[in-house]
C-alpha atoms as a PDB file:
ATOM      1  CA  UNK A   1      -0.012 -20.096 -33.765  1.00  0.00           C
ATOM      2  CA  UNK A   2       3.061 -22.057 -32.359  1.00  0.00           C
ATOM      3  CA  UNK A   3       2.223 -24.574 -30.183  1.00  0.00           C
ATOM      4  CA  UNK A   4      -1.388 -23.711 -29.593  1.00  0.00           C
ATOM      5  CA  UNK A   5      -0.030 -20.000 -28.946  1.00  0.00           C
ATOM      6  CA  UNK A   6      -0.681 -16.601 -30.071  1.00  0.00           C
ATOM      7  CA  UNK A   7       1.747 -14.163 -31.317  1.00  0.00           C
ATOM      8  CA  UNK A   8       0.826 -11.450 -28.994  1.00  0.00           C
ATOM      9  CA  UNK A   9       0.913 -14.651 -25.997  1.00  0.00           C
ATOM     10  CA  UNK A  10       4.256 -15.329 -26.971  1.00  0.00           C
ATOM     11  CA  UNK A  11       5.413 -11.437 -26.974  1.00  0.00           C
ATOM     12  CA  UNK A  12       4.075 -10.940 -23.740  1.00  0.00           C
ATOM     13  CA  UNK A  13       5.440 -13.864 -22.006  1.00  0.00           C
ATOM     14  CA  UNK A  14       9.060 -13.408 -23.496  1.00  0.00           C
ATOM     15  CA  UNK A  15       8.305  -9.759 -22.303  1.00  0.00           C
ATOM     16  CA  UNK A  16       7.607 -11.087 -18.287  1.00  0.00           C
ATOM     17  CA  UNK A  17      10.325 -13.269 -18.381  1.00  0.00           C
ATOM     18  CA  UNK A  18      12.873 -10.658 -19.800  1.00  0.00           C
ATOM     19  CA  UNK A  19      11.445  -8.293 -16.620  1.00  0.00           C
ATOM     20  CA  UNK A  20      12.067 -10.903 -14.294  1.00  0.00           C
ATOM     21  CA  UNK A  21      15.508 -11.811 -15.141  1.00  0.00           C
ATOM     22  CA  UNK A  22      16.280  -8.266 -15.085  1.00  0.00           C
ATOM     23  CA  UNK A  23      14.111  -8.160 -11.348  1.00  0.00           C
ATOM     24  CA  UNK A  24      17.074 -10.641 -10.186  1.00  0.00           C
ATOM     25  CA  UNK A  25      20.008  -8.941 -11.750  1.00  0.00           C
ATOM     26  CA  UNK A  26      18.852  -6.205  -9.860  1.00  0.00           C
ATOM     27  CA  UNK A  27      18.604  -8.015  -6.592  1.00  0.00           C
ATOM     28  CA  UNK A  28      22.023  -9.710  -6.853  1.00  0.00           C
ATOM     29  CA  UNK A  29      23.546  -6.876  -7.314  1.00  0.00           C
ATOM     30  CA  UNK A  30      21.731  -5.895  -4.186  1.00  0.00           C
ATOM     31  CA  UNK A  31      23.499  -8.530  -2.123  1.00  0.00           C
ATOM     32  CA  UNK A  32      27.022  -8.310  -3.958  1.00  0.00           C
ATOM     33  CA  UNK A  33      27.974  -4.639  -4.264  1.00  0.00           C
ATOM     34  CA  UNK A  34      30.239  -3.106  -1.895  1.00  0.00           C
ATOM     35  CA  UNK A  35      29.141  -0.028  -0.484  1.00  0.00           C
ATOM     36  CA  UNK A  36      25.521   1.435   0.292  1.00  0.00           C
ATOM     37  CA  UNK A  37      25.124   3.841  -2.523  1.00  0.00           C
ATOM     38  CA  UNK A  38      26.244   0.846  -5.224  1.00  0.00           C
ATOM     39  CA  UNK A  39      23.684  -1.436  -3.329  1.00  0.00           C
ATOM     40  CA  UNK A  40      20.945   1.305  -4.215  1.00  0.00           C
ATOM     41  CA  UNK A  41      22.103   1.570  -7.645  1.00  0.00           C
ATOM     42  CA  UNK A  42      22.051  -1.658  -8.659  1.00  0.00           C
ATOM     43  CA  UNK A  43      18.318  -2.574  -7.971  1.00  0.00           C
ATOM     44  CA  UNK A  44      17.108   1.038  -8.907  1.00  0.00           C
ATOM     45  CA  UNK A  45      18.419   0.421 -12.658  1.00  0.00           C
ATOM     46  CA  UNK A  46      17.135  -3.134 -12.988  1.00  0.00           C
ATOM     47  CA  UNK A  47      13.495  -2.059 -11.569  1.00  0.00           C
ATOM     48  CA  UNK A  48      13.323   0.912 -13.919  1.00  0.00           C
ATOM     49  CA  UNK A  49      14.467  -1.683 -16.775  1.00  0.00           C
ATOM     50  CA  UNK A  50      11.830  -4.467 -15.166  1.00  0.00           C
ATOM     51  CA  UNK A  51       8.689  -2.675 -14.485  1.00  0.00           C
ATOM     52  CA  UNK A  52       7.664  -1.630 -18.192  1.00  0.00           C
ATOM     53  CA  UNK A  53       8.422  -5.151 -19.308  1.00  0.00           C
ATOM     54  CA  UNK A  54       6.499  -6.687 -16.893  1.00  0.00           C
ATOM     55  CA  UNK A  55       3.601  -4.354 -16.806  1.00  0.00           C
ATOM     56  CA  UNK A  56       2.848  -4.730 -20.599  1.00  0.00           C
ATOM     57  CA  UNK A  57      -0.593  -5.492 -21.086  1.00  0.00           C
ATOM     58  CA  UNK A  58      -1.748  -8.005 -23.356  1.00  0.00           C
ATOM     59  CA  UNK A  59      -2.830  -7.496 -26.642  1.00  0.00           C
END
């Protein structure tokens, strides 16, 4: 335990946050690219990077 937390706590919550950052990448590069098809790009990478580190389940 570290801190009063678990292992598996501390794997899951670095694995959220690691989704999320990736989640906002995703949406600035939503706002900042160019043309349509680079706009789509952008967040479609980052979500299919995002969504299996946020959906983890706990141990």
């Amino acid at each position: 335990m570290i801190g009063g937390a678990s292992l598996p706590e501390l794997i899951v919550s670095t694995l959220i946050v690691l989704g999320g950052a990736f989640a906002l990448i995703g949406s600035w590069g939503l706002v900042r690219l160019p043309s349509l098809l680079d706009r789509l790009h952008g967040p479609t990478k980052a979500t299919l990077i995002s969504r299996p580190t946020i959906s983890v389940p706990p141990g």
